[in-house]
N, C-alpha and C. Protein backbone atom coordinates (compact mmCIF):
# COMPACT_ATOMS: atom_id res chain seq x y z
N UNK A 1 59.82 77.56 71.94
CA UNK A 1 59.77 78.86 72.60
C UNK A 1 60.62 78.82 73.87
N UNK A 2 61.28 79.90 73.98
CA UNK A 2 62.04 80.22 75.33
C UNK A 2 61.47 80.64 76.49
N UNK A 3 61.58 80.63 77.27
CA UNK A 3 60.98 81.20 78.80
C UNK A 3 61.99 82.48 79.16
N UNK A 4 61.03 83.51 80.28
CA UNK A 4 62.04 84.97 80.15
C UNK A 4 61.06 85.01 81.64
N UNK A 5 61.91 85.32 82.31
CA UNK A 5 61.42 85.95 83.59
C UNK A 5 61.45 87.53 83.58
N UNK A 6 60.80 88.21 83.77
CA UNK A 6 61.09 89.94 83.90
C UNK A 6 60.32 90.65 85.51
N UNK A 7 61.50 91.15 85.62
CA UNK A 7 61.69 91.55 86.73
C UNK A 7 61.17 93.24 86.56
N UNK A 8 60.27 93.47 87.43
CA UNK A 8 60.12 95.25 87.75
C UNK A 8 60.98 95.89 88.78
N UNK A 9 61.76 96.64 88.49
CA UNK A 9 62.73 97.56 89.64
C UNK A 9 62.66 98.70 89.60
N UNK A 10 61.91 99.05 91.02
CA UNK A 10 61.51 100.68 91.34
C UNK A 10 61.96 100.88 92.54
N UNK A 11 62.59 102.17 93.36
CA UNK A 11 63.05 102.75 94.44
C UNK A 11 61.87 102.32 95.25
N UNK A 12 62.28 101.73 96.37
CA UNK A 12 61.24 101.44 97.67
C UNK A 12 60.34 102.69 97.56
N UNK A 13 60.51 104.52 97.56
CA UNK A 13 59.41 105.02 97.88
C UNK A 13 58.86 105.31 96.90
N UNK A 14 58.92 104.98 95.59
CA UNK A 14 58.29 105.04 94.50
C UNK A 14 56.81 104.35 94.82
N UNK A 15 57.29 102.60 95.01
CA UNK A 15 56.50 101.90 95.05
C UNK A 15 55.87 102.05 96.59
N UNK A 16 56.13 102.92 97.62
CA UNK A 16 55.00 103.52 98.74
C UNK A 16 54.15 104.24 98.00
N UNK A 17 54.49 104.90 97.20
CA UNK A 17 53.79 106.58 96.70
C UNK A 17 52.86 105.58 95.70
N UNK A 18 52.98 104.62 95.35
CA UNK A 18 51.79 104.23 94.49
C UNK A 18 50.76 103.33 95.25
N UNK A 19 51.37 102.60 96.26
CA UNK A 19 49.95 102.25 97.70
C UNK A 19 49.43 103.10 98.44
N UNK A 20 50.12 104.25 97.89
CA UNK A 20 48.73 105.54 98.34
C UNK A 20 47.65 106.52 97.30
N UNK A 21 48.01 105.80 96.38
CA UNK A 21 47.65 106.22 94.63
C UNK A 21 45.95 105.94 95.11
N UNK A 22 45.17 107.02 94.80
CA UNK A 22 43.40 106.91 94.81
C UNK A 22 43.11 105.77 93.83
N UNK A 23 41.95 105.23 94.16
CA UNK A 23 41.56 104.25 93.19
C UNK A 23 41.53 105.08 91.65
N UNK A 24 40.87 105.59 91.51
CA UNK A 24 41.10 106.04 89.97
C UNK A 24 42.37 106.49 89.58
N UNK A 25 43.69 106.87 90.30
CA UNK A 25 45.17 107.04 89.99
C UNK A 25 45.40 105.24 89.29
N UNK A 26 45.47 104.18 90.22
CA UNK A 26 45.50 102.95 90.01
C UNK A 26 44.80 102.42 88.93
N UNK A 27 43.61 102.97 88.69
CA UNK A 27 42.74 102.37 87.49
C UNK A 27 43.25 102.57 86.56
N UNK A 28 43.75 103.88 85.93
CA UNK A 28 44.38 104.54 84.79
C UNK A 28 45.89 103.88 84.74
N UNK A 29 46.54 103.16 85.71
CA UNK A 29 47.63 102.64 85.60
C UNK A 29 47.83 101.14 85.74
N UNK A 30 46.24 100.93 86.06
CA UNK A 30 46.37 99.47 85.56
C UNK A 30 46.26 99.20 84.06
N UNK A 31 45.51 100.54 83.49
CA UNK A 31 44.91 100.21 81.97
C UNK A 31 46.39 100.23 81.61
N UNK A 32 47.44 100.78 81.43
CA UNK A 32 48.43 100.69 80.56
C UNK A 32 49.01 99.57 80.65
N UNK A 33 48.95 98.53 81.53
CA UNK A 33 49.50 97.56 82.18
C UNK A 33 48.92 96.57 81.40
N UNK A 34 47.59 97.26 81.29
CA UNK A 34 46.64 95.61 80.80
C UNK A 34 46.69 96.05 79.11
N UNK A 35 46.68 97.39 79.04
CA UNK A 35 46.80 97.84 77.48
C UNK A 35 48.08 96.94 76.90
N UNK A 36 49.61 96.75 77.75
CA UNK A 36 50.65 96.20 77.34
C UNK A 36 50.52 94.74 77.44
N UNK A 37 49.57 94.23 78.27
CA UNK A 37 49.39 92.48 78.33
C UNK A 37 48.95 91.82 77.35
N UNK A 38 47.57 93.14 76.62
CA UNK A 38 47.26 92.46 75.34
C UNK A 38 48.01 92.82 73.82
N UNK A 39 48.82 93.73 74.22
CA UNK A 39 50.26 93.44 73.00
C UNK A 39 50.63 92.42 72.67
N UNK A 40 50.98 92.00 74.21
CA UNK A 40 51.99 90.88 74.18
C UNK A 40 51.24 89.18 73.89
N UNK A 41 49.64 89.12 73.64
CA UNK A 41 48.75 88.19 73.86
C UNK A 41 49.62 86.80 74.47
N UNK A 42 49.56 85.89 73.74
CA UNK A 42 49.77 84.55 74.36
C UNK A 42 50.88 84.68 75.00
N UNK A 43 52.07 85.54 74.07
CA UNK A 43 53.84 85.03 74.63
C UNK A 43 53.41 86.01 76.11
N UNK A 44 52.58 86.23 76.67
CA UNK A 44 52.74 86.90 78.43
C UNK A 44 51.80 85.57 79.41
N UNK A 45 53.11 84.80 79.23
CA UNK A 45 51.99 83.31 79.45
C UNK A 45 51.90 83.34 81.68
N UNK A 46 52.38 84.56 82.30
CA UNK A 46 52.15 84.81 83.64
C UNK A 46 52.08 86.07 83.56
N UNK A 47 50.68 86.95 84.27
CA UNK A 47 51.09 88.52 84.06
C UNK A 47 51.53 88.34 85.56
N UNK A 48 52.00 88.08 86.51
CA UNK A 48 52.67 87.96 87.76
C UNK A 48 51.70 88.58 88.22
N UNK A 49 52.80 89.51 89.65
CA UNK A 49 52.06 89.96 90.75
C UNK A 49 53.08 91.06 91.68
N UNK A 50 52.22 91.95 91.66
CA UNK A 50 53.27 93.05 92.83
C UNK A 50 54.06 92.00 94.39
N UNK A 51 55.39 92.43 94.18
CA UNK A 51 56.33 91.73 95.29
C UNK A 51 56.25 92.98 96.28
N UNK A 52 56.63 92.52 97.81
CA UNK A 52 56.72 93.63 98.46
C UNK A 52 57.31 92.21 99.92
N UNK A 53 57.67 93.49 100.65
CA UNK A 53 57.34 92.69 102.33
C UNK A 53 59.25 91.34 102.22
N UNK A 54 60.51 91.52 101.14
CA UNK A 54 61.29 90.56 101.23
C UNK A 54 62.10 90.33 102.20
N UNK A 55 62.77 89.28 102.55
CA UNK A 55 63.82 89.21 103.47
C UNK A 55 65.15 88.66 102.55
N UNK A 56 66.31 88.92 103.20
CA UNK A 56 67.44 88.08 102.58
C UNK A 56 67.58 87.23 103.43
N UNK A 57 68.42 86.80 103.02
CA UNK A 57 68.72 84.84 104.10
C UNK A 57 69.91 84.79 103.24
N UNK A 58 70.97 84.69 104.46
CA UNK A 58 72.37 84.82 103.74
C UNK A 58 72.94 83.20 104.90
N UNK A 59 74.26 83.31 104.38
CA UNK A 59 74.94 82.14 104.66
C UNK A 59 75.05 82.36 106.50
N UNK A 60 74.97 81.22 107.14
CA UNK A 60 74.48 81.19 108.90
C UNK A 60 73.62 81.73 109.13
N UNK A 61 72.74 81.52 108.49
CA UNK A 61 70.77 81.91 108.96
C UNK A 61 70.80 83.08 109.40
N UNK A 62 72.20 83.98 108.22
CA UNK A 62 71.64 85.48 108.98
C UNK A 62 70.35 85.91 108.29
N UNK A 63 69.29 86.41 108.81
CA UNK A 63 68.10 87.01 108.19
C UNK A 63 67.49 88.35 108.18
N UNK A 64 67.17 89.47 107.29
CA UNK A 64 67.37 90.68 107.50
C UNK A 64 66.59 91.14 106.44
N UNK A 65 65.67 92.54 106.61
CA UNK A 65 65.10 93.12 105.49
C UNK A 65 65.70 93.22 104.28
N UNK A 66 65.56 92.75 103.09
CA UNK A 66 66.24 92.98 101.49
C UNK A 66 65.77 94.80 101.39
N UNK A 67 67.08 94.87 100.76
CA UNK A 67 67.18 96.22 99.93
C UNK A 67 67.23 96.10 98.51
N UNK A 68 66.65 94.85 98.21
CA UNK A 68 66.04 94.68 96.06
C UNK A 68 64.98 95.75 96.20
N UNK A 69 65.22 96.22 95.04
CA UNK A 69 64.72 96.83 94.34
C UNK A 69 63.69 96.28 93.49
N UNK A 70 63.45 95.07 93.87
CA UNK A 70 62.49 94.22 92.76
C UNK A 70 61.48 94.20 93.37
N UNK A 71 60.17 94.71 93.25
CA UNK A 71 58.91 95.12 92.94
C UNK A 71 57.45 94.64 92.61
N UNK A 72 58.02 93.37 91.38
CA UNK A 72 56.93 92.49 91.07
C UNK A 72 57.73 91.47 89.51
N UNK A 73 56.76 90.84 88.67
CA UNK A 73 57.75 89.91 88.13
C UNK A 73 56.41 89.77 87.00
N UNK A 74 56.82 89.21 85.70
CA UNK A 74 55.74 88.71 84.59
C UNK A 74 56.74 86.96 84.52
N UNK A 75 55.91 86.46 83.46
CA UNK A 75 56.31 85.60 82.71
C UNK A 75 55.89 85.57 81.11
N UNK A 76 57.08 85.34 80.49
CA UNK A 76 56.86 85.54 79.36
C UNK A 76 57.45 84.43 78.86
N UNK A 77 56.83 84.30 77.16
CA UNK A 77 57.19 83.53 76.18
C UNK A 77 58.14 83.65 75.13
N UNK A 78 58.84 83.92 74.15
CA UNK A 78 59.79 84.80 73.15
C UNK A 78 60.53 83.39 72.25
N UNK A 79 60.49 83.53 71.02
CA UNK A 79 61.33 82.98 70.48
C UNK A 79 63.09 83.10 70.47
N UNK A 80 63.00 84.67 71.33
CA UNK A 80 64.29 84.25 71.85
C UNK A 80 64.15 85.95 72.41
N UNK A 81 65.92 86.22 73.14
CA UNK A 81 65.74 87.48 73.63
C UNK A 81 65.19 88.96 73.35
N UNK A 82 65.93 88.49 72.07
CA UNK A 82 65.52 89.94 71.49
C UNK A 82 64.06 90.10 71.20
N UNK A 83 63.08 89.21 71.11
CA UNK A 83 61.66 89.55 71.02
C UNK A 83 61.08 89.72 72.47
N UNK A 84 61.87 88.78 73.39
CA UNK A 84 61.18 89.64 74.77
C UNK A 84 62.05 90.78 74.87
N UNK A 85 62.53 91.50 74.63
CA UNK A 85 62.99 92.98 74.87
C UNK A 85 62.30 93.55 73.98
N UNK A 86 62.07 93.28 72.75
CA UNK A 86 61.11 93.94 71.94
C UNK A 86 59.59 94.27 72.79
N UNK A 87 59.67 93.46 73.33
CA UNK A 87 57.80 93.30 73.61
C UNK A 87 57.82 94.44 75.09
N UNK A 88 59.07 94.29 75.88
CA UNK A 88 59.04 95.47 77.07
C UNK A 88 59.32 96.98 76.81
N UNK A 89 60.21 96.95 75.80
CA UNK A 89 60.70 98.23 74.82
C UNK A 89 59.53 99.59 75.52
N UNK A 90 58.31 99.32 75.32
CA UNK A 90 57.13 100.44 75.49
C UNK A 90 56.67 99.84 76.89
N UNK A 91 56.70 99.21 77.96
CA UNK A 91 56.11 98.82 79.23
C UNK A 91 55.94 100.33 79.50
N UNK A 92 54.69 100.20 80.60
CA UNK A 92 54.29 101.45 81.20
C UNK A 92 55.19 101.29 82.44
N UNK A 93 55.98 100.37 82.99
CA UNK A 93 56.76 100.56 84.29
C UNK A 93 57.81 101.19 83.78
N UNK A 94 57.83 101.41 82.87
CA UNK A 94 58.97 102.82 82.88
C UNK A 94 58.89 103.73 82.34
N UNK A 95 57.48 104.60 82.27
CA UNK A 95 57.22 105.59 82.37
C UNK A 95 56.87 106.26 83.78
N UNK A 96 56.79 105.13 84.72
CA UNK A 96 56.33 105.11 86.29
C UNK A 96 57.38 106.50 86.74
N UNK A 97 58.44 105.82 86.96
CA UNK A 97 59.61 106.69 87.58
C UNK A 97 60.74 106.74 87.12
N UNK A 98 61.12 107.98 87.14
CA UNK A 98 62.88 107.86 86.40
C UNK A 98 63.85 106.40 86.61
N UNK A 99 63.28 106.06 87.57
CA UNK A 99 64.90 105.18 88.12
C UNK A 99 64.42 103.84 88.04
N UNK A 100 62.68 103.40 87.38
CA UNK A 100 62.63 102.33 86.98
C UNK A 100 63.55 101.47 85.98
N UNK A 101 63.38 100.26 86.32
CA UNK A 101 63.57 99.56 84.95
C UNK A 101 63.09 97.89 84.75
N UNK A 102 63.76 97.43 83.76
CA UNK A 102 62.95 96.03 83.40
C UNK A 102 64.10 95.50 83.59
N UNK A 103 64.42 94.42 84.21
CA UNK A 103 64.85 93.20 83.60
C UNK A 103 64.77 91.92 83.30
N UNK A 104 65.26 91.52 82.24
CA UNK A 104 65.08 89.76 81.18
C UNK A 104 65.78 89.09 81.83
N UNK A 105 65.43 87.94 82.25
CA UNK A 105 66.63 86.96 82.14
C UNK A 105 65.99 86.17 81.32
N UNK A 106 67.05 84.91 80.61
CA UNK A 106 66.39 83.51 80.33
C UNK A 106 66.19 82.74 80.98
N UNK A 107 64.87 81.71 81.35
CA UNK A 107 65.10 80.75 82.13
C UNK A 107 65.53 79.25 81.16
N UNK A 108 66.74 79.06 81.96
CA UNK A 108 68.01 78.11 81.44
C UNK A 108 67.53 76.61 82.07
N UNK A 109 67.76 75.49 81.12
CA UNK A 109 67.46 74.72 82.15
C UNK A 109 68.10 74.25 83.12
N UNK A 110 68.14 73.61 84.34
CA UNK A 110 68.46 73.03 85.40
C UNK A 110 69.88 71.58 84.87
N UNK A 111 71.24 72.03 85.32
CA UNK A 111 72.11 71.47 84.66
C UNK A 111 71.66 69.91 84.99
N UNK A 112 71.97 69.09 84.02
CA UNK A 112 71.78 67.30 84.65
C UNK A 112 70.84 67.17 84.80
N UNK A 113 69.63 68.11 84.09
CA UNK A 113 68.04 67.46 83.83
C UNK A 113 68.08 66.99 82.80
């Protein structure tokens, strides 16, 4: 099995407008979340965690609020790409907001391991 990191990307005030979401707004949008975790059973071998609060750190210790768009993160399992894109195909993070989206990478191994 392959490893797939997936990335959630939503507009900074998207993801304000949902830390002000009433508990029962959140409940109903965790169920689709958890409705899609048990799709995916074993191959969602990290359901991650909402990201927020980043900095960049660029070359001479410049350090400065990030403008990613990245949001929060899973871990997944897939016999290869196309089944983890299969398995995000229906995610409820992109029914969230127009300008969401998902992205896959593979995790590759570490050259000269």
């Amino acid at each position: 099995m392959k490893q797939f990191i997936i990335t959630y990307h939503a507009p900074l005030d998207a993801a304000w407008r949902t830390a002000e979401s009433t508990p029962e707004e959140m409940e109903v949008g965790m169920k689709a979340w958890m409705d899609w975790a048990e799709r995916c059973g074993s191959k969602l071998v990290d359901f991650g965690t909402p990201l927020g609060n980043g900095f960049d750190i660029k070359p001479g210790g410049r350090v400065g609020n990030s403008e990613s768009t990245i949001i929060g993160y899973s871990i997944m399992e897939a016999d290869n790409m196309e089944e983890a894109r299969d398995l995000c195909l229906e995610h409820p993070h992109l029914d969230w907001n127009e300008a969401c989206q998902i992205v896959i990478h593979e995790s590759l191994p570490v050259p000269g391991s």
